[in-house]
Each structure stands twice: as structure tokens, then as C-alpha cells.
Protein backbone atom coordinates (compact mmCIF):
# COMPACT_ATOMS: atom_id res chain seq x y z
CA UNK A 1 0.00 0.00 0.00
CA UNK A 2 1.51 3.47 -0.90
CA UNK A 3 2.46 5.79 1.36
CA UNK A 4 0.11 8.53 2.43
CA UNK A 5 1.10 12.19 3.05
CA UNK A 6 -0.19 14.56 4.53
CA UNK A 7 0.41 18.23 4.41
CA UNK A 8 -1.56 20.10 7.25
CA UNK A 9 -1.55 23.67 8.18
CA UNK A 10 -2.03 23.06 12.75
CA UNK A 11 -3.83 26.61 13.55
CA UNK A 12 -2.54 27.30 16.99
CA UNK A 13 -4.80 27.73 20.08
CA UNK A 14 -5.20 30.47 22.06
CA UNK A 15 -5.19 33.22 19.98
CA UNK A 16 -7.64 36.25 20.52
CA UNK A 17 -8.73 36.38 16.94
CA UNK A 18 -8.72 33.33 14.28
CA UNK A 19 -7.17 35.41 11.45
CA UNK A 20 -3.76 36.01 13.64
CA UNK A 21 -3.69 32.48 14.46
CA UNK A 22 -3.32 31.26 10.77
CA UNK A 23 -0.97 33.61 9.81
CA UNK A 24 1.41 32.49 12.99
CA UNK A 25 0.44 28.88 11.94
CA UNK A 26 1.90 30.11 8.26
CA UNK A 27 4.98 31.68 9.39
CA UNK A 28 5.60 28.56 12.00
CA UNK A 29 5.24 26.46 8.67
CA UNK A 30 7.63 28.53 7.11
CA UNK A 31 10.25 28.54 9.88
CA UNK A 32 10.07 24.82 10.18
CA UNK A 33 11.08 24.37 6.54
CA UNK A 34 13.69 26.64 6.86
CA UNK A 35 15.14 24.49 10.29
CA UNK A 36 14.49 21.30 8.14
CA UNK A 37 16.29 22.79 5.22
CA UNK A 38 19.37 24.30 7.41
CA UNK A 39 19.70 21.53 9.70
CA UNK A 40 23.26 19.38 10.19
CA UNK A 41 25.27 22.71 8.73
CA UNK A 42 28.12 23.06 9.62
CA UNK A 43 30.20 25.72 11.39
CA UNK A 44 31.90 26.58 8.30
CA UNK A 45 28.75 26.61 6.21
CA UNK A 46 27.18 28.75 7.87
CA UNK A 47 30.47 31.08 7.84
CA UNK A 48 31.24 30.81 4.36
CA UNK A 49 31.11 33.88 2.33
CA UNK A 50 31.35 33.42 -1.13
CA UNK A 51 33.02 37.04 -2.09
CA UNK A 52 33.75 40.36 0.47
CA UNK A 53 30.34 42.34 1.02
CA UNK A 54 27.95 38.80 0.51
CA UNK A 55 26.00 37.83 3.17
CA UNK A 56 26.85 34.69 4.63
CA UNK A 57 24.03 32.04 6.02
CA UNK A 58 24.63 32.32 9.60
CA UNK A 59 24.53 36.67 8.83
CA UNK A 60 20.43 35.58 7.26
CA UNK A 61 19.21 33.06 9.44
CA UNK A 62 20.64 35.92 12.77
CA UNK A 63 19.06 38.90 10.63
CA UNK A 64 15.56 36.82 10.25
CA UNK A 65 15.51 36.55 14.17
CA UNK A 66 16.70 40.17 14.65
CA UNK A 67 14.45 41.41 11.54
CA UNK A 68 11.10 39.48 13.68
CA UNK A 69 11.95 40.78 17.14
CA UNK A 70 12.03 44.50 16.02
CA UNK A 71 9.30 44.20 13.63
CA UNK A 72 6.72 42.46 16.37
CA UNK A 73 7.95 44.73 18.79
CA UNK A 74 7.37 47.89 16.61
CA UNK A 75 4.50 46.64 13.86
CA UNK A 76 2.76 44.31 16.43
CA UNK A 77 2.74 45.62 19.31
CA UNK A 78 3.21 48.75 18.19
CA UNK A 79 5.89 49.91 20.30
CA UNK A 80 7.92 53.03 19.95
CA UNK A 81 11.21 51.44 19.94
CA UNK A 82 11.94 47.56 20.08
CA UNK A 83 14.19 45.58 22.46
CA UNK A 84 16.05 43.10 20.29
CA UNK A 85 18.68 42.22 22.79
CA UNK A 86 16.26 41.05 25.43
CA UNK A 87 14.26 39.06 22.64
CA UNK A 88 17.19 37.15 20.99
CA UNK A 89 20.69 38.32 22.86
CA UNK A 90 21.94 40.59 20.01
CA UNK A 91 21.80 43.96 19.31
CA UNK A 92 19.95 45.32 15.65
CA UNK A 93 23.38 45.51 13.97
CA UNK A 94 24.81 42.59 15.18
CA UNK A 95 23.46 40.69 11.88
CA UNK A 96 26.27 42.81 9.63
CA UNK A 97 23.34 43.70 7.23
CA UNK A 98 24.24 45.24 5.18
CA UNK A 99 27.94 45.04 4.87
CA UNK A 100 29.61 47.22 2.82
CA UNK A 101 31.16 46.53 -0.44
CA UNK A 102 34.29 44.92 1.02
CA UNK A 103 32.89 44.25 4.57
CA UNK A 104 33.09 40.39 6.14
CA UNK A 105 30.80 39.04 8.30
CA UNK A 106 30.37 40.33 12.25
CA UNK A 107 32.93 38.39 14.79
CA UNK A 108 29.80 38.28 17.28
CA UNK A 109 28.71 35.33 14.80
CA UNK A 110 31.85 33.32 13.70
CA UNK A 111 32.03 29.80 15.20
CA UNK A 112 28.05 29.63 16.17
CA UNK A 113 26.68 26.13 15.65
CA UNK A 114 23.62 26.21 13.59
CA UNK A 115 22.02 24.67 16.58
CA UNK A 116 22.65 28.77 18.43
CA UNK A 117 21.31 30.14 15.08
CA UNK A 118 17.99 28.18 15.23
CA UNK A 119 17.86 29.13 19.13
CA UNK A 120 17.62 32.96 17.75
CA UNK A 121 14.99 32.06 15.83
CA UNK A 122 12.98 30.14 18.36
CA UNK A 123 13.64 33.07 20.86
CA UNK A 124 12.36 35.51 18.06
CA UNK A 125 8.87 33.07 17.10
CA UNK A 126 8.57 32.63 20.74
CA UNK A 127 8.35 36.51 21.23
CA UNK A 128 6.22 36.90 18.29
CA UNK A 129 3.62 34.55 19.56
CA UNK A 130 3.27 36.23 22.85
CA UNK A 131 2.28 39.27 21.30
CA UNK A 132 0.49 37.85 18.98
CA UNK A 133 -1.98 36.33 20.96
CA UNK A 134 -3.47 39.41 22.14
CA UNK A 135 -4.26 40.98 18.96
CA UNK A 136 -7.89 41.23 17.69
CA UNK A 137 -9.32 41.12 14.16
CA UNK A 138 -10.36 45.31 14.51
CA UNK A 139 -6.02 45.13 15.26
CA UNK A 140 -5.30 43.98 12.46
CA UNK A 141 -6.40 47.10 10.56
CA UNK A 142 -4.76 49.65 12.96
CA UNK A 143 -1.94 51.72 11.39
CA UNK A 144 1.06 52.44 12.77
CA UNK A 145 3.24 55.56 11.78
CA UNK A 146 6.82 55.24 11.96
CA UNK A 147 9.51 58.67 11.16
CA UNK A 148 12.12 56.65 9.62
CA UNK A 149 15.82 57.59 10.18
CA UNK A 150 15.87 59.64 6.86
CA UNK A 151 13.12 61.71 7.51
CA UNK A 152 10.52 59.71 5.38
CA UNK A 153 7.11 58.79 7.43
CA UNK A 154 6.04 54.89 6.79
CA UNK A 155 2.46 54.03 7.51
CA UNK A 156 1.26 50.36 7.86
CA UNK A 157 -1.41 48.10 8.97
CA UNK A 158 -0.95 45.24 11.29
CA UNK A 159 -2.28 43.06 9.18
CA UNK A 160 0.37 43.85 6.59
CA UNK A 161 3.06 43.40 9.25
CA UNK A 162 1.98 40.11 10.23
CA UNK A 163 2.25 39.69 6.03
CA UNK A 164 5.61 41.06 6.00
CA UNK A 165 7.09 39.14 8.30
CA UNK A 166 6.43 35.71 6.30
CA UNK A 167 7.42 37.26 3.35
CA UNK A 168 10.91 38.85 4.50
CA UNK A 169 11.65 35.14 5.97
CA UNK A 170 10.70 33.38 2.91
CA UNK A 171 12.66 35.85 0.93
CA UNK A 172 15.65 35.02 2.97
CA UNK A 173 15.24 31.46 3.01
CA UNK A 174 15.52 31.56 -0.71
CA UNK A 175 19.00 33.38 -0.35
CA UNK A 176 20.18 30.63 2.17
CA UNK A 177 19.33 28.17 -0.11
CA UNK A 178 20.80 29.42 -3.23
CA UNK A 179 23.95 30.12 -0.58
CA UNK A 180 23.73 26.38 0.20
CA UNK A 181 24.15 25.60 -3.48
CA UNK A 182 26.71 27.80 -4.28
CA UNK A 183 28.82 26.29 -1.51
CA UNK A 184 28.39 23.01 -2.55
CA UNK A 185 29.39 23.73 -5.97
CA UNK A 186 32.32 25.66 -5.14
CA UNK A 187 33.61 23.21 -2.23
CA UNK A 188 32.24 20.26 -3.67
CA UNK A 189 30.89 19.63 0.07
């Protein structure tokens, strides 16, 4: 008898509105593909930069957690400023994005095991969830005004936030991927 396979989408419990709980269940998805996908590398994997100024994997999967903890902090829970170091131990910058031209990766990550770099991102879903719980469906439409470093104003929804932060992790998941090929090809690893 063939093998049957499911592919399920588990809607977490607890959530004040059923909207916010699928789109956690989503990004949850995501993230576990992205542990599946990035699990067993190894320290020099996730170091390996393939040319001065090119992110390396360990630089994405620490900016993902970084990227989440400020963006729930300030599109979620609509905070004035985020806390980043108490979600996930490292300051905003730490990630090296962007490096300049010629820049290598941040010291703060060489040597990590990929086993510390899926801990970030646990800490970061783990905060996300928390806060997410709490928000309503009439939430999800609130905006939230932000005076951005160079002056600009940026005006967003919730909703979109919650959006944003499955896309920018998919987006970099596709990056670490294509990072995992390139390595293999050029290391024959």
C-alpha cells in the first residue's frame, strides 16, 4: 500500500482572533522548513562567504531573528522602539546587514553552531507569539506611523506586518538556499 502524506496547516490555540492564528500557523510552517532545510550545517557553512560584502548564512538566518523581534515589537505591538537584545541576545546591527562593499561578516557570529542560530529564531517566534496572541481582528487594521531615520514617514497596517514578516523570511530562506548551493558547488561539500 503506498504511502500517504499529509500536508496540514495546525492553527494554533489560544489566539484572541482566528485570522492572527493562521498567519502564525503560516509563518511557523515557514520557519520549520527553513530548520528542516538548514539543519546538520556546519560551522563553516554557515560562515562561508562566497566574495567580500555577501551575506553569509549564519549573517540571514541571525538577521531573520533580529528582523522578527524589532518588527513584532514595533508593527505588532506597536511599540515606539523595540528591544532586540532582550528578545534574541543581540543587538539590531549585530546581523552585519548590510555590509559594505568589502565588509566580512560580524565576529559576534563566527564559530556559532547552527544549533545557536535556530535558538535565535525560536527566541524571536517565541516573542512573536506572545504578542500575537493578544491581537484582535479590529487590530489587524490599525496603522502604525513610523519617522524613519531619513526623515521619510512609513504608515502600515498590522495586518500587513503580520504579512511582511512571512514574506521577508521566505525571501531570505531563498537566499540561504541558493547560498547552500553555491557552496556546494564551489567546495564540492
Amino acid at each position: 500500500m503506498p504511502a500517504i502524506l499529509e500536508t496540514l496547516l495546525e492553527i494554533p490555540a489560544g489566539f484572541a482572533s482566528a485570522t492572527v492564528a493562521r498567519c502564525l500557523a503560516e509563518l511557523d510552517d515557514q520557519s520549520r522548513r527553513l530548520i528542516e532545510a538548514t539543519r546538520g550545517m556546519t560551522v563553516e557553512e554557515l560562515g562561508w562567504q562566497p566574495a567580500p560584502g555577501t551575506n553569509t548564512i549564519g549573517m540571514l538566518l541571525a538577521h531573520i531573528a533580529v528582523a522578527e523581534a524589532h518588527m513584532t515589537d514595533v508593527g505588532l505591538a506597536r511599540l515606539e522602539h523595540s528591544d532586540v537584545p532582550a528578545v534574541v541576545g543581540l543587538r539590531p546591527d549585530d546581523d552585519g546587514l548590510p555590509l559594505p562593499a568589502d565588509g566580512a561578516p560580524p565576529e559576534i557570529l563566527a564559530g556559532r553552531s547552527i544549533d545557536w542560530f535556530h535558538g535565535l529564531l525560536e527566541k524571536a517566534r517565541a516573542h512573536t507569539h506572545l504578542v500575537a496572541r493578544r491581537l484582535s481582528d479590529a487590530d489587524l487594521q490599525r496603522l502604525v506611523t513610523r519617522r524613519r531615520a531619513d526623515g521619510t514617514t512609513r504608515v502600515f497596517s498590522v495586518d500587513w506586518m503580520l504579512y511582511h514578516l512571512l514574506e521577508h523570511e521566505a525571501g531570505h530562506f531563498g537566499q540561504i538556499l541558493l547560498l547552500r548551493h553555491l557552496h556546494r558547488a564551489r567546495t564540492g561539500a
